[in-house]
Structures are given as C-alpha cells and as structure tokens.
N, C-alpha and C. Protein backbone atom coordinates (compact mmCIF):
# COMPACT_ATOMS: atom_id res chain seq x y z
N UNK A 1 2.46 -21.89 -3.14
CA UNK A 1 2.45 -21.80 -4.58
C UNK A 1 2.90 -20.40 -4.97
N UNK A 2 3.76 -19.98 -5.69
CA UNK A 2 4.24 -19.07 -6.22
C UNK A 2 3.40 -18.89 -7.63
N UNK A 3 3.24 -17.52 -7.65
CA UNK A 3 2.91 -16.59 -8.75
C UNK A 3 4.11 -16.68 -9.83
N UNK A 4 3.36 -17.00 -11.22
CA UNK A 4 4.34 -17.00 -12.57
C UNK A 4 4.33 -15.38 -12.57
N UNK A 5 5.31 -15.63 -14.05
CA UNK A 5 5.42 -13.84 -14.47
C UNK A 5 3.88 -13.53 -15.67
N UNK A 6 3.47 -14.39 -15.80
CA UNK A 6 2.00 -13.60 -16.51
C UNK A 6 0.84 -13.49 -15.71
N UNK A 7 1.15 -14.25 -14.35
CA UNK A 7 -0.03 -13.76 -13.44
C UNK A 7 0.06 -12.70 -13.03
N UNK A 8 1.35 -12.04 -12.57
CA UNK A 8 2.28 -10.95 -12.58
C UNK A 8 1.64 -9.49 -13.19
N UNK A 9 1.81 -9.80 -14.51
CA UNK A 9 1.44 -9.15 -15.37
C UNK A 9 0.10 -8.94 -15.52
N UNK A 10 -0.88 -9.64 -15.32
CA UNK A 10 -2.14 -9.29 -15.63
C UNK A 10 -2.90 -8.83 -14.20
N UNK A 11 -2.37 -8.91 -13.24
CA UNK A 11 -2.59 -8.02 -12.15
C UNK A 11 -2.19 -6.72 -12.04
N UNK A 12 -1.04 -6.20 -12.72
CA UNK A 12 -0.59 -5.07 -12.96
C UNK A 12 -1.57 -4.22 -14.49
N UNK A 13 -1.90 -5.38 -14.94
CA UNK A 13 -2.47 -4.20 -16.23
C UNK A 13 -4.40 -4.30 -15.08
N UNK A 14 -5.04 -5.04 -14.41
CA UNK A 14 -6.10 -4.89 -14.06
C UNK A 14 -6.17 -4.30 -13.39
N UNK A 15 -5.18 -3.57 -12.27
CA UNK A 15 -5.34 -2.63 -11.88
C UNK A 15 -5.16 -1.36 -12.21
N UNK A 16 -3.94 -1.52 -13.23
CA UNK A 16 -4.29 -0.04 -13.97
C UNK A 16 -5.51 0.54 -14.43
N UNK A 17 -6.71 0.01 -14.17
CA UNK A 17 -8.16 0.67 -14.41
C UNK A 17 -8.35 1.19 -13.47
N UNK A 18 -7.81 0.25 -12.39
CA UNK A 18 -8.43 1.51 -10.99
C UNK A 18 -7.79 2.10 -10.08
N UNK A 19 -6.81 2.57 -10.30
CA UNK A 19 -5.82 3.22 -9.25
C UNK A 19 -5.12 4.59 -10.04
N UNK A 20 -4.07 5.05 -9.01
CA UNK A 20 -3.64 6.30 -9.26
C UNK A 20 -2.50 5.94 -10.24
N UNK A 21 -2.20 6.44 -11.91
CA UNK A 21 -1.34 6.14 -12.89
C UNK A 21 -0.02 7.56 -13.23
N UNK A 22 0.92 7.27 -13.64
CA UNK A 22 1.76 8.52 -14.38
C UNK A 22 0.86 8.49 -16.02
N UNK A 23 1.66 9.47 -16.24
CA UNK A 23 1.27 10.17 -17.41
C UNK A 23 0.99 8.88 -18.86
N UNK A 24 -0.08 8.54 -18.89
CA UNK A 24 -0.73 7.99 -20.09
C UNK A 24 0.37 7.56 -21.43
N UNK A 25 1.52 8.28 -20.97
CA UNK A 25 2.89 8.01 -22.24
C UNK A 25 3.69 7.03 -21.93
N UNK A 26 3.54 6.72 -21.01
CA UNK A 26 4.40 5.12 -20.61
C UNK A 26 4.14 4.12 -21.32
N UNK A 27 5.48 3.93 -21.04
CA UNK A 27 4.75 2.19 -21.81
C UNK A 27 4.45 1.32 -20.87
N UNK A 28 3.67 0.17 -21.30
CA UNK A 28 2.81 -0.38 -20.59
C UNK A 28 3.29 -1.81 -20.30
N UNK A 29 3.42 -2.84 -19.73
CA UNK A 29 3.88 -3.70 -19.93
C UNK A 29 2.95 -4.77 -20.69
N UNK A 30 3.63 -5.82 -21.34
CA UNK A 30 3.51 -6.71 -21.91
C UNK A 30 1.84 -7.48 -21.69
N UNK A 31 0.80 -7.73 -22.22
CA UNK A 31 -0.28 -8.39 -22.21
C UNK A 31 0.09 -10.03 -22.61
N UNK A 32 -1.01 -10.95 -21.73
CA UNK A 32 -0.30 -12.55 -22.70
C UNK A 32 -0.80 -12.20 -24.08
N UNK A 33 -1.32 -11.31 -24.72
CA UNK A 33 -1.34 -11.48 -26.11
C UNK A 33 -0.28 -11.23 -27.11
N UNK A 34 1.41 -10.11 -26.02
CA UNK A 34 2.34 -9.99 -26.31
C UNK A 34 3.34 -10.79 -26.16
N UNK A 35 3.07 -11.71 -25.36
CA UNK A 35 3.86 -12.74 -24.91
C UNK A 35 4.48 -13.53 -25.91
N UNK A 36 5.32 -13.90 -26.50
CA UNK A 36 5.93 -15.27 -27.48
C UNK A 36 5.21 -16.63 -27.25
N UNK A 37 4.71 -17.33 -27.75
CA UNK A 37 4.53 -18.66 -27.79
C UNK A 37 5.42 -19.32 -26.73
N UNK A 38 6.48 -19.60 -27.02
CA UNK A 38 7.64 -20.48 -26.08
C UNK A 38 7.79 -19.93 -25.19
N UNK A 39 7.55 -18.81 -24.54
CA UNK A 39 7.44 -17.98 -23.49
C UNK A 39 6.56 -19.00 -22.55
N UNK A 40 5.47 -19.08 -22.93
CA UNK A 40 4.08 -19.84 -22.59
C UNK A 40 3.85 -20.66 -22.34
N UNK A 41 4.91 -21.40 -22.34
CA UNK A 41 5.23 -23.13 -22.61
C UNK A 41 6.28 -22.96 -21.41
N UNK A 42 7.24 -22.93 -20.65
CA UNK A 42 8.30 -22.64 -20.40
C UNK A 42 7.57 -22.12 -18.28
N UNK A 43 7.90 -23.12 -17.93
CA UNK A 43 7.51 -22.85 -16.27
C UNK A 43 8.57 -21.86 -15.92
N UNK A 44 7.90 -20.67 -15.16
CA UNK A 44 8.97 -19.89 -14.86
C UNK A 44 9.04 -19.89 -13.37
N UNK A 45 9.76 -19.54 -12.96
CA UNK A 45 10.42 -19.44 -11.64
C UNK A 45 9.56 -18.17 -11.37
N UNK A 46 8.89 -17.55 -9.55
CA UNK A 46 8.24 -16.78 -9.51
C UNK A 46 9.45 -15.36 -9.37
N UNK A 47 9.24 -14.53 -9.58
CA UNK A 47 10.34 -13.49 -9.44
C UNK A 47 10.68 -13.33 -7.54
N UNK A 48 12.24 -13.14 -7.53
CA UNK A 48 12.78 -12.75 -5.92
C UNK A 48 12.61 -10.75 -6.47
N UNK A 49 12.10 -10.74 -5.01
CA UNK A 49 12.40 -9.07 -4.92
C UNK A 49 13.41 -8.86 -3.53
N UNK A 50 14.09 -7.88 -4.51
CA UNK A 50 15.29 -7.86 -3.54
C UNK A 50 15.42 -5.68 -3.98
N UNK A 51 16.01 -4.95 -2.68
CA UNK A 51 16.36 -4.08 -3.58
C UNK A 51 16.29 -3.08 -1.80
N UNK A 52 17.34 -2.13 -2.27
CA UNK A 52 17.97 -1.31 -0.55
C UNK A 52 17.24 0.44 -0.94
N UNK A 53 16.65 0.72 -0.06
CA UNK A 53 16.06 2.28 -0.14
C UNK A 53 16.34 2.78 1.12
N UNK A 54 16.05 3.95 1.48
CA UNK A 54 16.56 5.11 2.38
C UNK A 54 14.62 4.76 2.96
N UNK A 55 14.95 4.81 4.53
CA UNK A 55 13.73 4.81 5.13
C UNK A 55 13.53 6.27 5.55
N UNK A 56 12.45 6.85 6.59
CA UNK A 56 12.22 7.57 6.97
C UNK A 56 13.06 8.75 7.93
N UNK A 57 14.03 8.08 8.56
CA UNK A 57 15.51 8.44 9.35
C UNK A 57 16.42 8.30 8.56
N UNK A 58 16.53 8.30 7.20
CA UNK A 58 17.74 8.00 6.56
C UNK A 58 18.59 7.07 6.34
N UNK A 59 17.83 5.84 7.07
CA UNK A 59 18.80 4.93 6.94
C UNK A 59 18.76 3.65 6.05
N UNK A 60 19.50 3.31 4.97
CA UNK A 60 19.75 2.62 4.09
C UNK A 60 18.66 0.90 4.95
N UNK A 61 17.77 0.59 4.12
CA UNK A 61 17.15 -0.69 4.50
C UNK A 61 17.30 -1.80 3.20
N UNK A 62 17.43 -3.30 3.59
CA UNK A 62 17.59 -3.81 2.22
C UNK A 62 16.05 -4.59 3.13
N UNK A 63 15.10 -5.03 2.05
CA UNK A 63 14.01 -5.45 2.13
C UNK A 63 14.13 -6.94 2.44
N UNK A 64 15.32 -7.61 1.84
CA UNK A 64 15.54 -9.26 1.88
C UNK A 64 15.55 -9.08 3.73
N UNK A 65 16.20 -8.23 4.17
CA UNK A 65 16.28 -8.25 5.93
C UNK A 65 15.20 -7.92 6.45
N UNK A 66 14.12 -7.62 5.87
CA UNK A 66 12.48 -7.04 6.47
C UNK A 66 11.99 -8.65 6.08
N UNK A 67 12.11 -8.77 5.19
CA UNK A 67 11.31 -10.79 4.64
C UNK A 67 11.78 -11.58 5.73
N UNK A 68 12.99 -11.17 5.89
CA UNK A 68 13.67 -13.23 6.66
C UNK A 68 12.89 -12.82 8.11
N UNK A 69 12.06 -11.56 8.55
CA UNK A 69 11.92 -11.63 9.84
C UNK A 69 10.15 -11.65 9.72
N UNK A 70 9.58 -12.40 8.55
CA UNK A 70 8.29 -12.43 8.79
C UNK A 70 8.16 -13.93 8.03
N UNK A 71 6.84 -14.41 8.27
CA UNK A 71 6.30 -15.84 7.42
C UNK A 71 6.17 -14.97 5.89
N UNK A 72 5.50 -14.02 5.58
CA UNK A 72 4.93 -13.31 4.92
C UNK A 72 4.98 -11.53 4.80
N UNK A 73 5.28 -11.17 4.09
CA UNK A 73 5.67 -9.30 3.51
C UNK A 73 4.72 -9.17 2.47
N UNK A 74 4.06 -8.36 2.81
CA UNK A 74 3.03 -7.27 2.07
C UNK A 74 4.21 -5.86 1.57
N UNK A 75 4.24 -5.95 0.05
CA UNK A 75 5.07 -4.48 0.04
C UNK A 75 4.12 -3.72 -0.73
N UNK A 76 3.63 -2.66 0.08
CA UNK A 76 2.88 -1.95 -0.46
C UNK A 76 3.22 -0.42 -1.20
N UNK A 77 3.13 -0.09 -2.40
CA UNK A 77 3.70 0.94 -3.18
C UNK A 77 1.98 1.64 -3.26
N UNK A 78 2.45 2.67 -2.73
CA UNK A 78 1.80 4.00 -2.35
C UNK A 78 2.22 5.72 -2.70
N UNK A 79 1.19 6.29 -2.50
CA UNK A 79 1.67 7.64 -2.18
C UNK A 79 0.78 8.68 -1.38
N UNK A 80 1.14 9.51 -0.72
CA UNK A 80 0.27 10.24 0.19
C UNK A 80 -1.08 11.11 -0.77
N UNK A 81 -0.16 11.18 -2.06
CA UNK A 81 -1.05 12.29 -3.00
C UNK A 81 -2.20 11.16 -3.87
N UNK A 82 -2.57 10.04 -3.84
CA UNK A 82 -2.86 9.22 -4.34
C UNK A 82 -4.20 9.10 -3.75
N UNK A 83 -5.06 9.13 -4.20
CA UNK A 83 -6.56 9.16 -3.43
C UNK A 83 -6.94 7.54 -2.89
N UNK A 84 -6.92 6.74 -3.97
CA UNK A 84 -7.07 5.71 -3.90
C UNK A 84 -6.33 4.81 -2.82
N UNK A 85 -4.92 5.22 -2.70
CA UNK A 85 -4.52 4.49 -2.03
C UNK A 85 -4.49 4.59 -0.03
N UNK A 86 -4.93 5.99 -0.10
CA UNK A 86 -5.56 6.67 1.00
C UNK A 86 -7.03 6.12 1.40
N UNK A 87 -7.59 5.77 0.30
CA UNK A 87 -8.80 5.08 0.81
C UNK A 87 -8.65 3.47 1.49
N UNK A 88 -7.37 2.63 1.01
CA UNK A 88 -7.12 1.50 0.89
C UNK A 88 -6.24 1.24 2.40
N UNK A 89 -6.15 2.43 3.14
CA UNK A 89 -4.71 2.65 3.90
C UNK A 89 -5.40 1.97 5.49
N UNK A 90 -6.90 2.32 5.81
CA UNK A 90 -7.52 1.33 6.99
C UNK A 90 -7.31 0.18 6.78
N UNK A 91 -7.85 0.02 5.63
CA UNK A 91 -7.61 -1.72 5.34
C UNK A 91 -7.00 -2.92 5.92
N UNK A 92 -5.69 -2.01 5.20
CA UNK A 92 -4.07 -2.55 5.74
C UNK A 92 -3.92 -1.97 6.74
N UNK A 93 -4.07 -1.39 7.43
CA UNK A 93 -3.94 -0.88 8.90
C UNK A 93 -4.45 -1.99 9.51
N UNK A 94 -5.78 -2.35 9.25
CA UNK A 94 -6.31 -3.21 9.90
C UNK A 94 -5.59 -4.78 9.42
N UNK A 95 -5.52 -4.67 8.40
CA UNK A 95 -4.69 -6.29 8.36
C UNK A 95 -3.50 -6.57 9.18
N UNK A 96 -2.76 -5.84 8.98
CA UNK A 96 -1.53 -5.56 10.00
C UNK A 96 -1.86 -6.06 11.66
N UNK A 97 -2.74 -5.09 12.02
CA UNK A 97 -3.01 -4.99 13.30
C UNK A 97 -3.14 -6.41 13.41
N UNK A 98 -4.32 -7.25 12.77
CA UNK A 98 -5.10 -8.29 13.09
C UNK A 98 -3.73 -9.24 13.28
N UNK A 99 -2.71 -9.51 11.86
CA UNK A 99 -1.93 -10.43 11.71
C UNK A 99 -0.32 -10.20 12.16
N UNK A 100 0.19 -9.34 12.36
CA UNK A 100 1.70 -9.02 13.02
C UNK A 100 2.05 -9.98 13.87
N UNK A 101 1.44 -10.46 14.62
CA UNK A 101 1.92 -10.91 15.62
C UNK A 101 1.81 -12.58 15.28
N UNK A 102 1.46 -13.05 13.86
CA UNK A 102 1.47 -14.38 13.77
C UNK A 102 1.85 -13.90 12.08
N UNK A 103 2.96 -13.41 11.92
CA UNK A 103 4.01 -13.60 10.79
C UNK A 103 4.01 -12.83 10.03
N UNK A 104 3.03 -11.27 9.48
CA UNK A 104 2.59 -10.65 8.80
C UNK A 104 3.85 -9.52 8.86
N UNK A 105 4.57 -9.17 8.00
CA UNK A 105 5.20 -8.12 7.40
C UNK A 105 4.50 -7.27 6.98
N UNK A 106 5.33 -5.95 6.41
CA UNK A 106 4.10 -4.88 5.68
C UNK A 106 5.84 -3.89 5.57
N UNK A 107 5.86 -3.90 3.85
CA UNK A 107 6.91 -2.76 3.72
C UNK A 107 6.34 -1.43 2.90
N UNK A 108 6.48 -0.60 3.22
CA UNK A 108 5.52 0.42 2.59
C UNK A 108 6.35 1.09 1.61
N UNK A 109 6.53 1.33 0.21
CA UNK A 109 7.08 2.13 -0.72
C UNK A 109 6.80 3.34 -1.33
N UNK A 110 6.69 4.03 -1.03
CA UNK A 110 6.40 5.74 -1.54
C UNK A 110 6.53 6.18 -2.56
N UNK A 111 5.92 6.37 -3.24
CA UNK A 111 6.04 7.27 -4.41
C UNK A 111 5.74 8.84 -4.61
N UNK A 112 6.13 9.52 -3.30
CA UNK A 112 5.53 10.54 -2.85
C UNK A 112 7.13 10.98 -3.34
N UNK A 113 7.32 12.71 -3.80
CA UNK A 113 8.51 13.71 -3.84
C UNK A 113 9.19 14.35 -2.74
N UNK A 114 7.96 14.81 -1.76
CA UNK A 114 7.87 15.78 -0.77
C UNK A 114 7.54 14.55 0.69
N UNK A 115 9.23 14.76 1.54
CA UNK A 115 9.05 13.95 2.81
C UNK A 115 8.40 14.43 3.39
N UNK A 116 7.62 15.85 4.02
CA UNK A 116 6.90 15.87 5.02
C UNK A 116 5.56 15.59 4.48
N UNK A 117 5.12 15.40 2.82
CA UNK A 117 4.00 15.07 2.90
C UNK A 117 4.12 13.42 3.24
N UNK A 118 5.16 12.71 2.87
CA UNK A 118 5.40 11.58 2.98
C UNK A 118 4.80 10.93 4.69
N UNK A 119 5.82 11.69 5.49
CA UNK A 119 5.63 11.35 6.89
C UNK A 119 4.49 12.41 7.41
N UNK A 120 3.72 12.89 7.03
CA UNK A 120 2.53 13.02 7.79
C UNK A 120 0.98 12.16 6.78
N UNK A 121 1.52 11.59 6.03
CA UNK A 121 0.59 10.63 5.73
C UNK A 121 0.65 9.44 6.63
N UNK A 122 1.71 8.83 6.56
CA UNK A 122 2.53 8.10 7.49
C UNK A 122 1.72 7.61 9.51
N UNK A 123 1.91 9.27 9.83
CA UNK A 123 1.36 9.32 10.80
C UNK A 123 -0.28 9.43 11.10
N UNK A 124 -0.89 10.07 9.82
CA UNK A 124 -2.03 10.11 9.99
C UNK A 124 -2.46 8.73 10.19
N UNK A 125 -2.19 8.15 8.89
CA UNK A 125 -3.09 7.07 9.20
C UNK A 125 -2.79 5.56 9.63
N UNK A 126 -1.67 6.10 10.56
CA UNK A 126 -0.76 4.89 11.53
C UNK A 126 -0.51 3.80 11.66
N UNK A 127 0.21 3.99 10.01
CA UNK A 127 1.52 3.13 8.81
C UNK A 127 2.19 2.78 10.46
N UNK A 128 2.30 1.93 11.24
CA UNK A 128 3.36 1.32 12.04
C UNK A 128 4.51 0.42 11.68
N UNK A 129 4.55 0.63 10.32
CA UNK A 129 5.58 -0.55 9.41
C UNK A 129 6.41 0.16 8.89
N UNK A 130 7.49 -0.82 8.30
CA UNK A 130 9.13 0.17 7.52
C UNK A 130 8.30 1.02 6.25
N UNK A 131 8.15 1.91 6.32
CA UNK A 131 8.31 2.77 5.17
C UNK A 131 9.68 2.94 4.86
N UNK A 132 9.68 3.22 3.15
CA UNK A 132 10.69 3.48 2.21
C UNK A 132 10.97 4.06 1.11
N UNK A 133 11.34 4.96 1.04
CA UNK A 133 11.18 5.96 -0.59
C UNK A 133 12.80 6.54 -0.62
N UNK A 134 12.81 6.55 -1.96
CA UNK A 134 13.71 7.45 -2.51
C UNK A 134 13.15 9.27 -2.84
N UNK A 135 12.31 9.09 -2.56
CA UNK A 135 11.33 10.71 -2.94
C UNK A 135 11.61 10.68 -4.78
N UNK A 136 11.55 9.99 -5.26
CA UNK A 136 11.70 10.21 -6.89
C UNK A 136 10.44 10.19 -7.50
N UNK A 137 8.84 10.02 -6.67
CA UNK A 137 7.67 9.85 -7.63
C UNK A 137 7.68 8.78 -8.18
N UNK A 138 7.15 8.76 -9.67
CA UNK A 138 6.83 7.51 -9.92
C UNK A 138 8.27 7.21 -10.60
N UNK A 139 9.36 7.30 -10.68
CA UNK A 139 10.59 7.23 -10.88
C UNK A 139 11.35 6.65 -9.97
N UNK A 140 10.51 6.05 -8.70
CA UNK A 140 11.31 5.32 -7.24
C UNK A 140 11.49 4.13 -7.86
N UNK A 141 12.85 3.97 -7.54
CA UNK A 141 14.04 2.81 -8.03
C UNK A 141 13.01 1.43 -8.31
N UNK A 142 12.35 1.45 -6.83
CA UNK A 142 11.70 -0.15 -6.84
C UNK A 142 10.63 -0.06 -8.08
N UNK A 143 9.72 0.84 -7.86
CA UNK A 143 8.28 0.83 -8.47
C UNK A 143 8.68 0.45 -10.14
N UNK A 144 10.32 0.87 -10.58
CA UNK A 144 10.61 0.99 -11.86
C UNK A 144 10.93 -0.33 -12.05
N UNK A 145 11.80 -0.89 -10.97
CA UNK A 145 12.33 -2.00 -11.28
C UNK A 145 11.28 -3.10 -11.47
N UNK A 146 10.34 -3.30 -10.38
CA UNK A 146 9.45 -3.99 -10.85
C UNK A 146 8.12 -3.48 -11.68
N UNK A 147 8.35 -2.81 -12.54
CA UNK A 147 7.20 -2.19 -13.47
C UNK A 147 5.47 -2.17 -13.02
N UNK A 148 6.00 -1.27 -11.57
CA UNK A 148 4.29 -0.70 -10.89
C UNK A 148 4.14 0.52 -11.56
N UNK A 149 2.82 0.00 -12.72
CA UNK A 149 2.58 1.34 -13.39
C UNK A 149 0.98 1.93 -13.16
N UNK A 150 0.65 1.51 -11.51
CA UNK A 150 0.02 2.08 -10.69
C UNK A 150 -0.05 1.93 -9.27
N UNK A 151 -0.66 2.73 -8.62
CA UNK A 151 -0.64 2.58 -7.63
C UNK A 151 -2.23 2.48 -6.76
N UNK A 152 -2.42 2.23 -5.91
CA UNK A 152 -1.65 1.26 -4.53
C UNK A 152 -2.25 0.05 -5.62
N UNK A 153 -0.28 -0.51 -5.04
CA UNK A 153 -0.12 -2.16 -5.64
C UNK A 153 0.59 -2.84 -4.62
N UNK A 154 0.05 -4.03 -4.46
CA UNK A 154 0.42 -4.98 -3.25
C UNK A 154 1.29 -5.57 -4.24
N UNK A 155 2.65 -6.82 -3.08
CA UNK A 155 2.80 -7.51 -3.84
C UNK A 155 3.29 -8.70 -2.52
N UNK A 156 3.02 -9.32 -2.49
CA UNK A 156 3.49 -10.46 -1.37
C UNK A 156 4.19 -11.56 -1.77
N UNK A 157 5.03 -11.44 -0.41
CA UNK A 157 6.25 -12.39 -0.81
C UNK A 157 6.58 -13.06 0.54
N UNK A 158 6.96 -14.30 0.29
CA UNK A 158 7.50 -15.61 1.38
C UNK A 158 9.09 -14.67 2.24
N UNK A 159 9.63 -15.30 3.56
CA UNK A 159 10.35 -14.79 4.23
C UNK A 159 12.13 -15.20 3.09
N UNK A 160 11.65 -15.37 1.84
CA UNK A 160 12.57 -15.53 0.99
C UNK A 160 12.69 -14.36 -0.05
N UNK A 161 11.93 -13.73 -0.14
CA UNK A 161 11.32 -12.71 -1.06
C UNK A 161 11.05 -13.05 -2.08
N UNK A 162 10.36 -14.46 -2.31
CA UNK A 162 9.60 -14.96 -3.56
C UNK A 162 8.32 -14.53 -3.38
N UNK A 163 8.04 -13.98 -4.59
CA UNK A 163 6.62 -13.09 -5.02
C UNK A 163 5.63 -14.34 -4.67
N UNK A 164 4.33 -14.44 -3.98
CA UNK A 164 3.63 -15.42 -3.77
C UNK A 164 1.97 -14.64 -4.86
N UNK A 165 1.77 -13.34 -4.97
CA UNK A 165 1.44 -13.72 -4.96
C UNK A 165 0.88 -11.78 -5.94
N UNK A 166 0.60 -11.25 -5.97
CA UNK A 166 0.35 -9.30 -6.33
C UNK A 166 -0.99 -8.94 -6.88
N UNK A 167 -1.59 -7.49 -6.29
CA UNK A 167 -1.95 -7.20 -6.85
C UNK A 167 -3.66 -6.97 -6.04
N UNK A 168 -3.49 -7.74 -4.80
CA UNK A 168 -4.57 -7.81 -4.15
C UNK A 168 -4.92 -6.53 -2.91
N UNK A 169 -5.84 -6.19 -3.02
CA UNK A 169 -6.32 -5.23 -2.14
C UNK A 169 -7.64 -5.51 -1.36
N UNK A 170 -7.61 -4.66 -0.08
CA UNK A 170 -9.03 -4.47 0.80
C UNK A 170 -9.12 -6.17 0.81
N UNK A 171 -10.48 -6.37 0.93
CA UNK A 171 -10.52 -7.89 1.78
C UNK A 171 -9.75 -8.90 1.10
N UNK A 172 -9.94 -8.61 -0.25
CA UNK A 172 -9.16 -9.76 -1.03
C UNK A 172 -8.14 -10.35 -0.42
N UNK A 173 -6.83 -9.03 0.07
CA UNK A 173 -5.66 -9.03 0.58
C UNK A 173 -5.87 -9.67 1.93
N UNK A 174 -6.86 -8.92 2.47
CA UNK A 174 -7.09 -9.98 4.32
C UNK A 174 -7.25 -11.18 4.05
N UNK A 175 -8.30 -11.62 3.31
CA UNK A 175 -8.59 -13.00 2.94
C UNK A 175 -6.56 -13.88 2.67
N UNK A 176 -6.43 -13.35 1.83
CA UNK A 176 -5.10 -14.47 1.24
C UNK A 176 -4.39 -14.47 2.61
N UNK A 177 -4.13 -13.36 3.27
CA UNK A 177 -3.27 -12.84 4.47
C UNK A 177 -3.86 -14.53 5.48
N UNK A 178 -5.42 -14.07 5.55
CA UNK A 178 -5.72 -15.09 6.42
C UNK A 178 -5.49 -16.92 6.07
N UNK A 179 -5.45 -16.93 5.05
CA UNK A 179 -5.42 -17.91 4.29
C UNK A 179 -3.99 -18.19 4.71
N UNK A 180 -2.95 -17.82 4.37
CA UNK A 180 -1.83 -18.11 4.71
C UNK A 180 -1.37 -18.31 6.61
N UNK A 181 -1.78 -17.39 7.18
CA UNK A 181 -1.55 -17.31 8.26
C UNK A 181 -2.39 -17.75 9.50
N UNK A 182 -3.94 -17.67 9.07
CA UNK A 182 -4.55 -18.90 10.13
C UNK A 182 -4.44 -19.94 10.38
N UNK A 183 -4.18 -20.60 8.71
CA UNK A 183 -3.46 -21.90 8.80
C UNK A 183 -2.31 -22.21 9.39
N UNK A 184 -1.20 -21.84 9.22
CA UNK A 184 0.00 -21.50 9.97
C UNK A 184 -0.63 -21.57 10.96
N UNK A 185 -1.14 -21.04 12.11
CA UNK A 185 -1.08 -20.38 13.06
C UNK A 185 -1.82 -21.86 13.79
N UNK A 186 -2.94 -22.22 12.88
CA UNK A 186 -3.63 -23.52 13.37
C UNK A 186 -3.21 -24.77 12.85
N UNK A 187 -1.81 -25.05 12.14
CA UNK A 187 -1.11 -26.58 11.87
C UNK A 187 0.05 -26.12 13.38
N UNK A 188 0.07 -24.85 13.61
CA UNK A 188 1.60 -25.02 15.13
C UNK A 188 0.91 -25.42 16.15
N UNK A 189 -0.74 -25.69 16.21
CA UNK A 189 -1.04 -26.20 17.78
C UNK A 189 -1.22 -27.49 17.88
C-alpha cells in the first residue's frame, strides 16, 4: 500500500514538533485544512523519489540505482549537528544490521555544510550505508525537493522508489521494516 500526498504531509508537519528545524521563516507546507476540496476527493498516486547527489568519494549516485537493489530503502535525511538525529542513529544502525541481508536499503542524506564533520559522524556511529550530500545545509537539493522541513526524517520506498510510506522513527521504523520484511522473508520458504 502506498502512502497518499496528505499522509505525506501530516507526517512532515508532526514531526516538525520534534526534531531539528531551519529558521522559523520558512514556509511550511500545506495542512489538510489547506488542502482544496477536489484535492480530497481525487486518489493520488504515491510520489516516485528519484534525484542524483555527490556521495562521500565524490562520486555522482542516482538513488533509483540504490532502490532497484533492495525490496525496501529507508532514506534517511540527517545531520551530524542535529542532536536528535544523533540520538536516533543506533536505532537505524540496528535496523540495518538486523534487516540488510533480507532486502533492507538505507540511503543516508546530509544536511550537514562541513564534510569532515559529515564523515566523522558517519564513522562514529557506523552509518555502513550510501551516504549523500551536497554540503548545502538545509538547502540540500533533495531535502528541498521533497519539502523536509525537519530533520531526522525517514521516508521509505519500494525497489521502484514509490514512497510506501514517511516519517517513522526508532521502533516504529523497525516495526514497519519488520512488517514488510519478515513477511517476505517467511512467504519465500
């Protein structure tokens, strides 16, 4: 089951209560109370994320080629300077660990300026997955394109890069992870 665009949306404004934000002058995205009527009415297709950043070695990655090689991609938008998302970073360490090896992706997006703080966050707390930043802050191409107006924000997507699902963290995120992938793992025997 794919995620609409107002489930979308109201995962992005509920976490803006609890995570690391830019400057209070942004605009915010859309609430369903902004929404149009016929908007509302109108089944939408779940959004594809698609979009090419500079990894850690420099080298140009497009994310659709990180999806087709998992059941499932966790893209997680982070930053080293971000408290919150430093607290959140075992978590997913540990989800990873548990699920990699039965379909689990994990693309990591930075919103960090400064690469060596970038890659010694990286290493500390042993991110073993594609990291990706433009070093632009909260101005990184992706975070804009898909309007993450906080951080740490999950967003999971099928080996198609259809959004399944955003917004989930700490067990929540293991739970769906497992949900998707034990099953899998127990309809192949």
């Amino acid at each position: 089951m794919a995620i609409n665009t107002r489930t979308w949306l109201a995962a992005v404004a509920l976490l803006a209560l609890t995570a690391c934000q830019p400057n209070k002058g942004r605009q915010q995205p859309a609430t369903d109370a902004q929404q149009p009527a016929a908007a509302a009415e109108k089944p939408r297709k779940a959004p594809i994320i698609s979009f090419t950043m500079t990894d850690m070695d420099g080298n140009n990655v497009a994310v659709t080629d990180e999806f087709a090689k998992h059941k499932i991609t966790i893209i997680d938008f982070w930053a080293s300077w971000c408290g919150p998302c430093m607290h959140e970073m075992p978590s997913l360490v540990s989800t990873y660990a548990e699920y990699k090896n039965k379909g689990l992706g994990i693309v990591g997006v930075s919103l960090d300026e400064d690469k060596d703080s970038w890659k010694e966050a990286v290493d500390k707390m042993g991110m073993t997955w594609t990291q990706l930043s433009d070093l632009q802050g909260w101005n990184n191409a992706a975070a804009q394109m898909y309007g993450i107006q906080s951080i740490p924000f999950t967003i999971v997507v099928d080996g198609k890069g259809e959004v399944i699902t955003a917004g989930l963290r700490g067990e929540d995120l293991k739970a769906f992870v497992a949900s998707r992938l034990d099953t899998a793992d127990t309809a192949a025997k």
